[in-house]
N, C-alpha and C. Protein backbone atom coordinates (compact mmCIF):
# COMPACT_ATOMS: atom_id res chain seq x y z
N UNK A 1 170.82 115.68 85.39
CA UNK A 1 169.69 115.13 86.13
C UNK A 1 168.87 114.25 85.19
N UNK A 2 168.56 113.14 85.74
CA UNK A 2 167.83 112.33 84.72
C UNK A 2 166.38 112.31 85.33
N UNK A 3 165.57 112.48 83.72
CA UNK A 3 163.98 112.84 83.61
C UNK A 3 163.23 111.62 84.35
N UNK A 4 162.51 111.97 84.91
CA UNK A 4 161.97 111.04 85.78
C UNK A 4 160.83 110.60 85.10
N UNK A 5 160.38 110.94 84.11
CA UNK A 5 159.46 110.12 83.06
C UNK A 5 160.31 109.33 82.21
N UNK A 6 161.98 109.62 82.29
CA UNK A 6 162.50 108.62 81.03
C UNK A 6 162.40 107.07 81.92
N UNK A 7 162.61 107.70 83.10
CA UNK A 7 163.19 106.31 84.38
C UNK A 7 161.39 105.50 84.20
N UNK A 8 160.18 106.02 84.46
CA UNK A 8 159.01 105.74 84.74
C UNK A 8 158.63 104.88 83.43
N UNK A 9 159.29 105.17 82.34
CA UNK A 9 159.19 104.66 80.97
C UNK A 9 159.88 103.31 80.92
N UNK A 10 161.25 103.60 81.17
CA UNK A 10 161.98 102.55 81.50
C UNK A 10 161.64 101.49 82.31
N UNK A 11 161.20 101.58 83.39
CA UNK A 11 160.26 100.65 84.65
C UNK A 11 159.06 100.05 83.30
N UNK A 12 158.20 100.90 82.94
CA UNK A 12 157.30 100.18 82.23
C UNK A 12 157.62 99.05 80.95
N UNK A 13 159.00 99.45 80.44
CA UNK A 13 159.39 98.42 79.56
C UNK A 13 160.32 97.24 80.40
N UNK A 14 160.88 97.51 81.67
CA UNK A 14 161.52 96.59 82.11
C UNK A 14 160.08 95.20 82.48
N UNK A 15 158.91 96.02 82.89
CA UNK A 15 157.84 94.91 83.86
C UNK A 15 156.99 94.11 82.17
N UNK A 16 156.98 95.06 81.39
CA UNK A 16 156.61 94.50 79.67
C UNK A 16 157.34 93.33 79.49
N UNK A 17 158.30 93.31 79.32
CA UNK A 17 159.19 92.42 78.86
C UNK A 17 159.95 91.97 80.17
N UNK A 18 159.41 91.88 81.36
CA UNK A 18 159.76 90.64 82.13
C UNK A 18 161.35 90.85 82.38
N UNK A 19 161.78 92.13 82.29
CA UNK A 19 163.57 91.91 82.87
C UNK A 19 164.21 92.08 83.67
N UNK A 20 164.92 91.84 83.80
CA UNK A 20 165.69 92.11 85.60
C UNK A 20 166.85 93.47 85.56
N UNK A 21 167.46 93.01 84.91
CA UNK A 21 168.04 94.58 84.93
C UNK A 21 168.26 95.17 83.19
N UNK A 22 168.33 96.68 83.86
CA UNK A 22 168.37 97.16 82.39
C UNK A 22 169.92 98.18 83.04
N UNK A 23 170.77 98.30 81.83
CA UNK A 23 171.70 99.17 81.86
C UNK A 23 171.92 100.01 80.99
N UNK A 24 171.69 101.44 80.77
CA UNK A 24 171.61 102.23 79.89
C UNK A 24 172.75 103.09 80.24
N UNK A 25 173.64 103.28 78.92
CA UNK A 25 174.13 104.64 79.29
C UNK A 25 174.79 105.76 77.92
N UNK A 26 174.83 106.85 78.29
CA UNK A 26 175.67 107.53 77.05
C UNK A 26 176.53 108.53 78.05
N UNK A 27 177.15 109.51 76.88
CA UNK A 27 178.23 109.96 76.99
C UNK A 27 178.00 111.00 78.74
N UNK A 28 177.03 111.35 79.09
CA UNK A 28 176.60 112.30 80.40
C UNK A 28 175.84 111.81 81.78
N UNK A 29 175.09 110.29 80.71
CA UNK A 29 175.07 109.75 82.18
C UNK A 29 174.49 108.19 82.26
N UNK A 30 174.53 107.85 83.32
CA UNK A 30 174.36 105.56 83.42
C UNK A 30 173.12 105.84 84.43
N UNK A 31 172.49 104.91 83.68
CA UNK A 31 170.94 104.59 84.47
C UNK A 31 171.01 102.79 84.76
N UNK A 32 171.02 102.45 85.80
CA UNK A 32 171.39 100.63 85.95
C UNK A 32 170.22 100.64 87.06
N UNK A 33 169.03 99.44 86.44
CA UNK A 33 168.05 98.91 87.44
C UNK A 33 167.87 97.64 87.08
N UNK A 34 167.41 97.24 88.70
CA UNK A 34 167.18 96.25 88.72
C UNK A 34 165.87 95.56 89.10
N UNK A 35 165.37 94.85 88.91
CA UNK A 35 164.03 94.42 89.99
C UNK A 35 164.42 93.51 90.28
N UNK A 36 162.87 93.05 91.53
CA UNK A 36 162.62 91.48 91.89
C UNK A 36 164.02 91.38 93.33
N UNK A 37 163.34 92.53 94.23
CA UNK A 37 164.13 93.00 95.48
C UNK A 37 165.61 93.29 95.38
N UNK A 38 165.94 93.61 94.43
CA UNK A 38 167.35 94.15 93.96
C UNK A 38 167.75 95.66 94.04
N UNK A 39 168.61 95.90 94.02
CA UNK A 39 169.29 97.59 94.52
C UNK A 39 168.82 98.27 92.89
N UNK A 40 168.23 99.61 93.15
CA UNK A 40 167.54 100.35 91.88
C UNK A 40 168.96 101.46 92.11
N UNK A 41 169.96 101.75 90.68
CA UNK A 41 170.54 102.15 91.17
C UNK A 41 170.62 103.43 90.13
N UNK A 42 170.54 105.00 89.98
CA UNK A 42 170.85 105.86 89.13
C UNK A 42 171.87 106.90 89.28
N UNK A 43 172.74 106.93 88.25
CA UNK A 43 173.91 107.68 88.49
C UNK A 43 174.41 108.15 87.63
N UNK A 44 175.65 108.94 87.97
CA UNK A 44 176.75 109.21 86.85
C UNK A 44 178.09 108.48 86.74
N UNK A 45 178.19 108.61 85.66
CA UNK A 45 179.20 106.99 85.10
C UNK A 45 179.88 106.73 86.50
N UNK A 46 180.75 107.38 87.19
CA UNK A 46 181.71 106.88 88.04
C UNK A 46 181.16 106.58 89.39
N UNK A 47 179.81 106.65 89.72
CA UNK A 47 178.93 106.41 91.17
C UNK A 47 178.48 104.68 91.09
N UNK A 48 178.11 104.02 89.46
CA UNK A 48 177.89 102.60 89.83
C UNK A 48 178.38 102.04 89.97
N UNK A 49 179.58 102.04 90.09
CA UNK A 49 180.58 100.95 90.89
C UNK A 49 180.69 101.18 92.12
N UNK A 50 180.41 102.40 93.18
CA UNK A 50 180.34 102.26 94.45
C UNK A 50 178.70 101.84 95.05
N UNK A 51 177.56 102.48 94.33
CA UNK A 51 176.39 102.05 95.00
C UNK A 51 176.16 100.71 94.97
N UNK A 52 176.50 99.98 93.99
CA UNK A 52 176.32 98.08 93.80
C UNK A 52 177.01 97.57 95.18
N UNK A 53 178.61 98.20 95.62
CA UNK A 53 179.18 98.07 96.39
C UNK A 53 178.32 98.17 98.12
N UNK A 54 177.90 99.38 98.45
CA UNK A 54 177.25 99.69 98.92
C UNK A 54 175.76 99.22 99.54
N UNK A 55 175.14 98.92 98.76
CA UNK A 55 173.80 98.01 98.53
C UNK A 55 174.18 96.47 99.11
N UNK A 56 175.42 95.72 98.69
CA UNK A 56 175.69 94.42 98.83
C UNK A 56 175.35 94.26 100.49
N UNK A 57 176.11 94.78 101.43
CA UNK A 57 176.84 94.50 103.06
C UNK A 57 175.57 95.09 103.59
N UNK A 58 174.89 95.94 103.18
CA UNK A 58 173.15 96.29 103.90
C UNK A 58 172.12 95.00 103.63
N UNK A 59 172.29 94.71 102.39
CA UNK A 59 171.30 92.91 102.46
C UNK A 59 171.67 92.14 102.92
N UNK A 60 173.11 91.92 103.59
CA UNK A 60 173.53 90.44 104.63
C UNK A 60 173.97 91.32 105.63
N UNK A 61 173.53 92.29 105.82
CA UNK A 61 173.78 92.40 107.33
C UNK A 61 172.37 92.34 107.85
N UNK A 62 170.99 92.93 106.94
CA UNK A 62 169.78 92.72 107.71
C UNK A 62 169.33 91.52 106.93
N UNK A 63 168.79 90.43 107.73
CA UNK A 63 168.16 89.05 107.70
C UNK A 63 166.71 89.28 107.50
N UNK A 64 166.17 90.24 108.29
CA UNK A 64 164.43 90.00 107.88
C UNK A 64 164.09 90.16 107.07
N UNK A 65 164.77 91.03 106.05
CA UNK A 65 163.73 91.60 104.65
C UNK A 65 163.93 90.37 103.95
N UNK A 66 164.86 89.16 103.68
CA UNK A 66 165.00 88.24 102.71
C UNK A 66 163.81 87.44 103.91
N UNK A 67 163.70 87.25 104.65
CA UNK A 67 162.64 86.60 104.51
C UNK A 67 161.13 86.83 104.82
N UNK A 68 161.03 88.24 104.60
CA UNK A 68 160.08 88.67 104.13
C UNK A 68 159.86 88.41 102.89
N UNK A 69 160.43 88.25 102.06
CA UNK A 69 160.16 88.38 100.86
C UNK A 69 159.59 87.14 100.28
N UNK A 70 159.48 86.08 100.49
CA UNK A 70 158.93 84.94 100.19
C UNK A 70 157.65 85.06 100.81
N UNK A 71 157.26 85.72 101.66
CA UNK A 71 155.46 86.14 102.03
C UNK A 71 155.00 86.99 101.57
N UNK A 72 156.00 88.02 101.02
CA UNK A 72 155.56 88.84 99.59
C UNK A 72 154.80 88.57 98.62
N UNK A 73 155.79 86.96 98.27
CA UNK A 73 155.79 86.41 96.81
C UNK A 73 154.67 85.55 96.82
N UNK A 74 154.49 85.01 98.20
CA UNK A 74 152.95 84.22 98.53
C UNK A 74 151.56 85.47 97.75
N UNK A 75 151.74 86.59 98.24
CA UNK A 75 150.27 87.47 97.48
C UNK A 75 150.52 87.71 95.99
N UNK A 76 149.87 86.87 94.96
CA UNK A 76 150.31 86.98 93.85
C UNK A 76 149.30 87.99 93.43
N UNK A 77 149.85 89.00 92.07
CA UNK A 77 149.21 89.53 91.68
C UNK A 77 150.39 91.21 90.81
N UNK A 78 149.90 91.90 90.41
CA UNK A 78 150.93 92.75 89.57
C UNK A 78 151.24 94.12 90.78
N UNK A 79 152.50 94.44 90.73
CA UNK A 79 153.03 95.20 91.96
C UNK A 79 152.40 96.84 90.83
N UNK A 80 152.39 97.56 91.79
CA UNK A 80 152.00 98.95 91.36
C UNK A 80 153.70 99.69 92.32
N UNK A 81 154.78 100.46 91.36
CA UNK A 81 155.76 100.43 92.09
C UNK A 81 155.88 101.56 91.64
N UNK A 82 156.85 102.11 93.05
CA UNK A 82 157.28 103.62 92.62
C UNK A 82 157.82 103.88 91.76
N UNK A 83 157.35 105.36 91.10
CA UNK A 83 158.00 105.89 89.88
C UNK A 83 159.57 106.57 90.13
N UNK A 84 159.62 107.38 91.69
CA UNK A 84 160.39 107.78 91.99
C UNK A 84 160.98 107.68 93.25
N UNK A 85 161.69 108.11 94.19
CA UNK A 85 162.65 108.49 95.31
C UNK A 85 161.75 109.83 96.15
N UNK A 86 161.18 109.27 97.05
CA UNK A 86 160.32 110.57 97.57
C UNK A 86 159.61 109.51 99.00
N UNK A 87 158.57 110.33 99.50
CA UNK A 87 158.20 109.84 100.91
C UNK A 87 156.68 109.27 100.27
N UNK A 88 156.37 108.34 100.82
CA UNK A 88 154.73 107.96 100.35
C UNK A 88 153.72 108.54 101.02
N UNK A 89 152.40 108.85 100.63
CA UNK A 89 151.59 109.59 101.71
C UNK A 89 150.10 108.69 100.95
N UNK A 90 149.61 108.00 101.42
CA UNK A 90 148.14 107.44 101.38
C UNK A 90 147.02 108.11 101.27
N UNK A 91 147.26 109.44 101.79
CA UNK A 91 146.42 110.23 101.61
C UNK A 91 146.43 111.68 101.10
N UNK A 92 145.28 112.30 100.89
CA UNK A 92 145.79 113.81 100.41
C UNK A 92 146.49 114.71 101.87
N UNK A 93 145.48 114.43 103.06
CA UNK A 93 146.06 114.99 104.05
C UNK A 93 146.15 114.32 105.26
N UNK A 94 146.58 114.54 106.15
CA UNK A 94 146.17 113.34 107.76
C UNK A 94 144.94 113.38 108.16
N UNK A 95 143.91 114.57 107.71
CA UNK A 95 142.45 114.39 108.24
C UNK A 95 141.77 113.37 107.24
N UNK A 96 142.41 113.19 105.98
CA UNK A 96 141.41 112.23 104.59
C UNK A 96 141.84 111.18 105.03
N UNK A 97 140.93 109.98 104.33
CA UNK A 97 140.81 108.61 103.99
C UNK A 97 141.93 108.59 103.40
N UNK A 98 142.24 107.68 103.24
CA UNK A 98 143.35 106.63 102.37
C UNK A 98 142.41 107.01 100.77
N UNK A 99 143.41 106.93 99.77
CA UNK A 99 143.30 107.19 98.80
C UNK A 99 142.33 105.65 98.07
N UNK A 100 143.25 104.52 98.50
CA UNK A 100 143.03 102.71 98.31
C UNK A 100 143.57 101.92 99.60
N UNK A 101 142.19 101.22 99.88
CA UNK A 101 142.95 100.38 100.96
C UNK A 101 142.67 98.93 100.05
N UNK A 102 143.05 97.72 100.89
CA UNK A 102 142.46 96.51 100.49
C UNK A 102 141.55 96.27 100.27
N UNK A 103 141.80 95.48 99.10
CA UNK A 103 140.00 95.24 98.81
C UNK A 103 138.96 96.36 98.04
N UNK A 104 139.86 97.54 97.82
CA UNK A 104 139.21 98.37 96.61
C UNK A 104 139.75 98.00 95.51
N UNK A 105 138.79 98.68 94.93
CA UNK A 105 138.64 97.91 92.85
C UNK A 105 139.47 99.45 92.15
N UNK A 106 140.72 99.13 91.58
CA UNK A 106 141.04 100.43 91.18
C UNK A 106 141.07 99.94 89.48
N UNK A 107 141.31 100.97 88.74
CA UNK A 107 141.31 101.35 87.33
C UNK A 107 142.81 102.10 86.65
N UNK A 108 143.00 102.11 85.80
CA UNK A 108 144.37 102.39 85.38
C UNK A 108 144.55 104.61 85.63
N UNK A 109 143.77 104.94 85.46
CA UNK A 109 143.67 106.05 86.07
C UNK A 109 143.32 106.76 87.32
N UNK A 110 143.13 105.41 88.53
CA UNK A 110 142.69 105.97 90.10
C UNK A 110 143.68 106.54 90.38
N UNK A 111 144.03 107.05 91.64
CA UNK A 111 144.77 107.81 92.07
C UNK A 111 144.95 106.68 93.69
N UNK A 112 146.16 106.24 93.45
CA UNK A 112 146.33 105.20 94.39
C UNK A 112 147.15 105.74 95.88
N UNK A 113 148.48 106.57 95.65
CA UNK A 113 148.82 107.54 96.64
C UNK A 113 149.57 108.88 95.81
N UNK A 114 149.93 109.35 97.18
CA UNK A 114 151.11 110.76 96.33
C UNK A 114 152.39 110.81 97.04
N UNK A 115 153.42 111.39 96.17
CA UNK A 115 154.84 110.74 96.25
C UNK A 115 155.38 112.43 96.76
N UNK A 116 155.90 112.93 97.59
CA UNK A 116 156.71 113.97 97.92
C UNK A 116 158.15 113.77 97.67
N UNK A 117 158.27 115.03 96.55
CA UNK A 117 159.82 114.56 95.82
C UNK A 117 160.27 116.03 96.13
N UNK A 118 161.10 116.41 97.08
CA UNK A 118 161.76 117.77 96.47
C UNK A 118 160.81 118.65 96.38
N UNK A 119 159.67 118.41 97.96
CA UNK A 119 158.90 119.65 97.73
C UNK A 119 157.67 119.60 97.54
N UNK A 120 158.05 118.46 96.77
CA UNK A 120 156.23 118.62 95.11
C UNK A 120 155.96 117.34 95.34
N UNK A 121 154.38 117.35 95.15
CA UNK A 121 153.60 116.53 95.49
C UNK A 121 153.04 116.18 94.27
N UNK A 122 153.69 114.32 94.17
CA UNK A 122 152.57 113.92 92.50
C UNK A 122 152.02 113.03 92.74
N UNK A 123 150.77 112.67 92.10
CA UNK A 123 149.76 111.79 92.36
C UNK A 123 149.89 110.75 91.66
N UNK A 124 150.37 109.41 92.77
CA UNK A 124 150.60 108.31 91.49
C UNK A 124 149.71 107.44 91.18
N UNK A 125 148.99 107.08 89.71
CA UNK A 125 148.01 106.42 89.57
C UNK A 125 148.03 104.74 89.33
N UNK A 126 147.30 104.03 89.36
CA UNK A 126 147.68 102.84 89.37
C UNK A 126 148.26 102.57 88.02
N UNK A 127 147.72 102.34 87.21
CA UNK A 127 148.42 102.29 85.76
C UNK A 127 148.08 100.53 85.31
N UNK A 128 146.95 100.07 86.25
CA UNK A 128 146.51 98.18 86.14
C UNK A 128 145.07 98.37 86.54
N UNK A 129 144.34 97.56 86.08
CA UNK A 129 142.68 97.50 86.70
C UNK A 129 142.69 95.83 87.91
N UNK A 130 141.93 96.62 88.83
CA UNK A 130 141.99 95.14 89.79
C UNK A 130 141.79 95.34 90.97
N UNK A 131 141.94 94.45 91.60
CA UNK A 131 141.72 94.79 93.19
C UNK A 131 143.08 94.68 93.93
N UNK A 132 143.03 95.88 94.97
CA UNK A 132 143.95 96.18 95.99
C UNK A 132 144.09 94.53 97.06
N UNK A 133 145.16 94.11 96.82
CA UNK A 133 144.85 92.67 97.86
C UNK A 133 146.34 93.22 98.80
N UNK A 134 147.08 94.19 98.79
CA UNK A 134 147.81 94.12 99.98
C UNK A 134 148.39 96.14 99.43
N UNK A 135 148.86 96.55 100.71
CA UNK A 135 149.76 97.84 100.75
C UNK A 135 150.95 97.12 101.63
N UNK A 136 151.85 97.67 100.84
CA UNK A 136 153.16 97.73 101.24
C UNK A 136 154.31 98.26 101.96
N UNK A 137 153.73 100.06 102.01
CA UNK A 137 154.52 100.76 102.00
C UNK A 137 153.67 101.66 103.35
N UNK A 138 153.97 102.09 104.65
CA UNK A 138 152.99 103.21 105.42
C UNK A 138 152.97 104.39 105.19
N UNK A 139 152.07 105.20 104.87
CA UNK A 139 152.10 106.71 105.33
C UNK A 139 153.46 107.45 105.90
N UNK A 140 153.77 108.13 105.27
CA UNK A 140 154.78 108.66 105.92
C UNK A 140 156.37 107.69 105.44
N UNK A 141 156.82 106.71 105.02
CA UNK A 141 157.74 106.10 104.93
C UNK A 141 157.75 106.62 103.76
N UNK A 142 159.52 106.63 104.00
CA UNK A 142 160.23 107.06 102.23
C UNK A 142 160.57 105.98 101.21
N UNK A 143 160.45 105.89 100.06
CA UNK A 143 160.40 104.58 99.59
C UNK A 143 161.43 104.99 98.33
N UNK A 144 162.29 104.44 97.83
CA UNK A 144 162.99 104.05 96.83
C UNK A 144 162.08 104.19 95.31
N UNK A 145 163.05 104.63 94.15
CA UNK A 145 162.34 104.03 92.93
C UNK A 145 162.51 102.67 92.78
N UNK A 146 161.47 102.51 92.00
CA UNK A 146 160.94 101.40 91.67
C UNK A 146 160.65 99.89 92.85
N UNK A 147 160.42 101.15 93.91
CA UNK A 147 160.17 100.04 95.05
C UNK A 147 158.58 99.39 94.97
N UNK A 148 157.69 98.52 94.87
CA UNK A 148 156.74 98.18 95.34
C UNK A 148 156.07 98.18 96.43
N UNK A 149 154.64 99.41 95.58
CA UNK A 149 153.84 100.02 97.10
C UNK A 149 152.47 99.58 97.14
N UNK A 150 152.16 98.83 95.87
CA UNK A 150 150.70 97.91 96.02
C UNK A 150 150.78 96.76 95.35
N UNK A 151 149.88 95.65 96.00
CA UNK A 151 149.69 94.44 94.90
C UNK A 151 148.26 94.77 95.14
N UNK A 152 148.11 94.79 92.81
CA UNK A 152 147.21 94.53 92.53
C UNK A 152 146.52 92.97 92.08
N UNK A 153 145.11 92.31 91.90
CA UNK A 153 144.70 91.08 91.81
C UNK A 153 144.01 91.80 90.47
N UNK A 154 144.98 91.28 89.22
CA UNK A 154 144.35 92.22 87.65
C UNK A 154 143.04 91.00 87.41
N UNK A 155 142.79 91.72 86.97
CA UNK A 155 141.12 90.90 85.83
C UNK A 155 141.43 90.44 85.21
């Protein structure tokens, strides 16, 4: 099982240094990501050659998300993206507020939503100072690692 702070680490040096994919692997197991609307893919050695496979015939068979994505790219500003593979929740419960909507000013330690992984509930913080100029992701939808669930507008 791979540590989900090594992957969260990894994301932070891929968006540092601006890269598109990173491929890591040793003798027990292959970690291959990608950004910039690309398939995030983690496995054991003999699974990445079928998920790349896999991933391909789901992006040309659905048409809207590619062009969604150029009205994405219209809200500029730094994505706040999942750490992990879990369901998003905006809030602590269905009776609370939203944690951040648009147009709040968050800090590298707010608490922007919480991620249900296997049970457990973690609180993901922004990790950028700035303002909320769009959400991405609804309540309740399951989201991918390293999917993008806020754009922030940094200082």
């Amino acid at each position: 099982m791979i540590d989900i702070r090594k992957l969260k680490e990894l994301v932070k040096l891929m968006v540092a240094n601006d890269l598109a994919e990173m491929d890591l692997r040793d003798t027990d197991e292959q970690v291959t990501i990608r950004r910039h609307g690309e398939t995030f893919v983690t496995s054991a050695p003999a699974a990445p050659v079928v998920a790349p496979q896999a991933a391909a015939p789901a992006a040309t068979e659905s048409a809207p998300p590619p062009a969604a994505a150029p009205q994405e790219s219209e809200v500029e500003g730094e994505e706040i993206i999942s750490p992990m593979v879990g369901t998003f929740y905006s809030s602590p419960d269905p009776d609370s507020p939203a944690f951040v909507n648009v147009g709040d000013e968050v800090s590298e330690d707010t608490t922007v939503c919480i991620m249900e992984a296997m049970k457990i509930f973690n609180e993901i913080k922004a990790q950028v100072s700035g303002k909320i100029v769009k959400v991405l992701v609804k309540s309740g939808d399951p989201v991918e690692f390293g999917q993008p669930l806020f754009i922030v507008k940094t200082k």
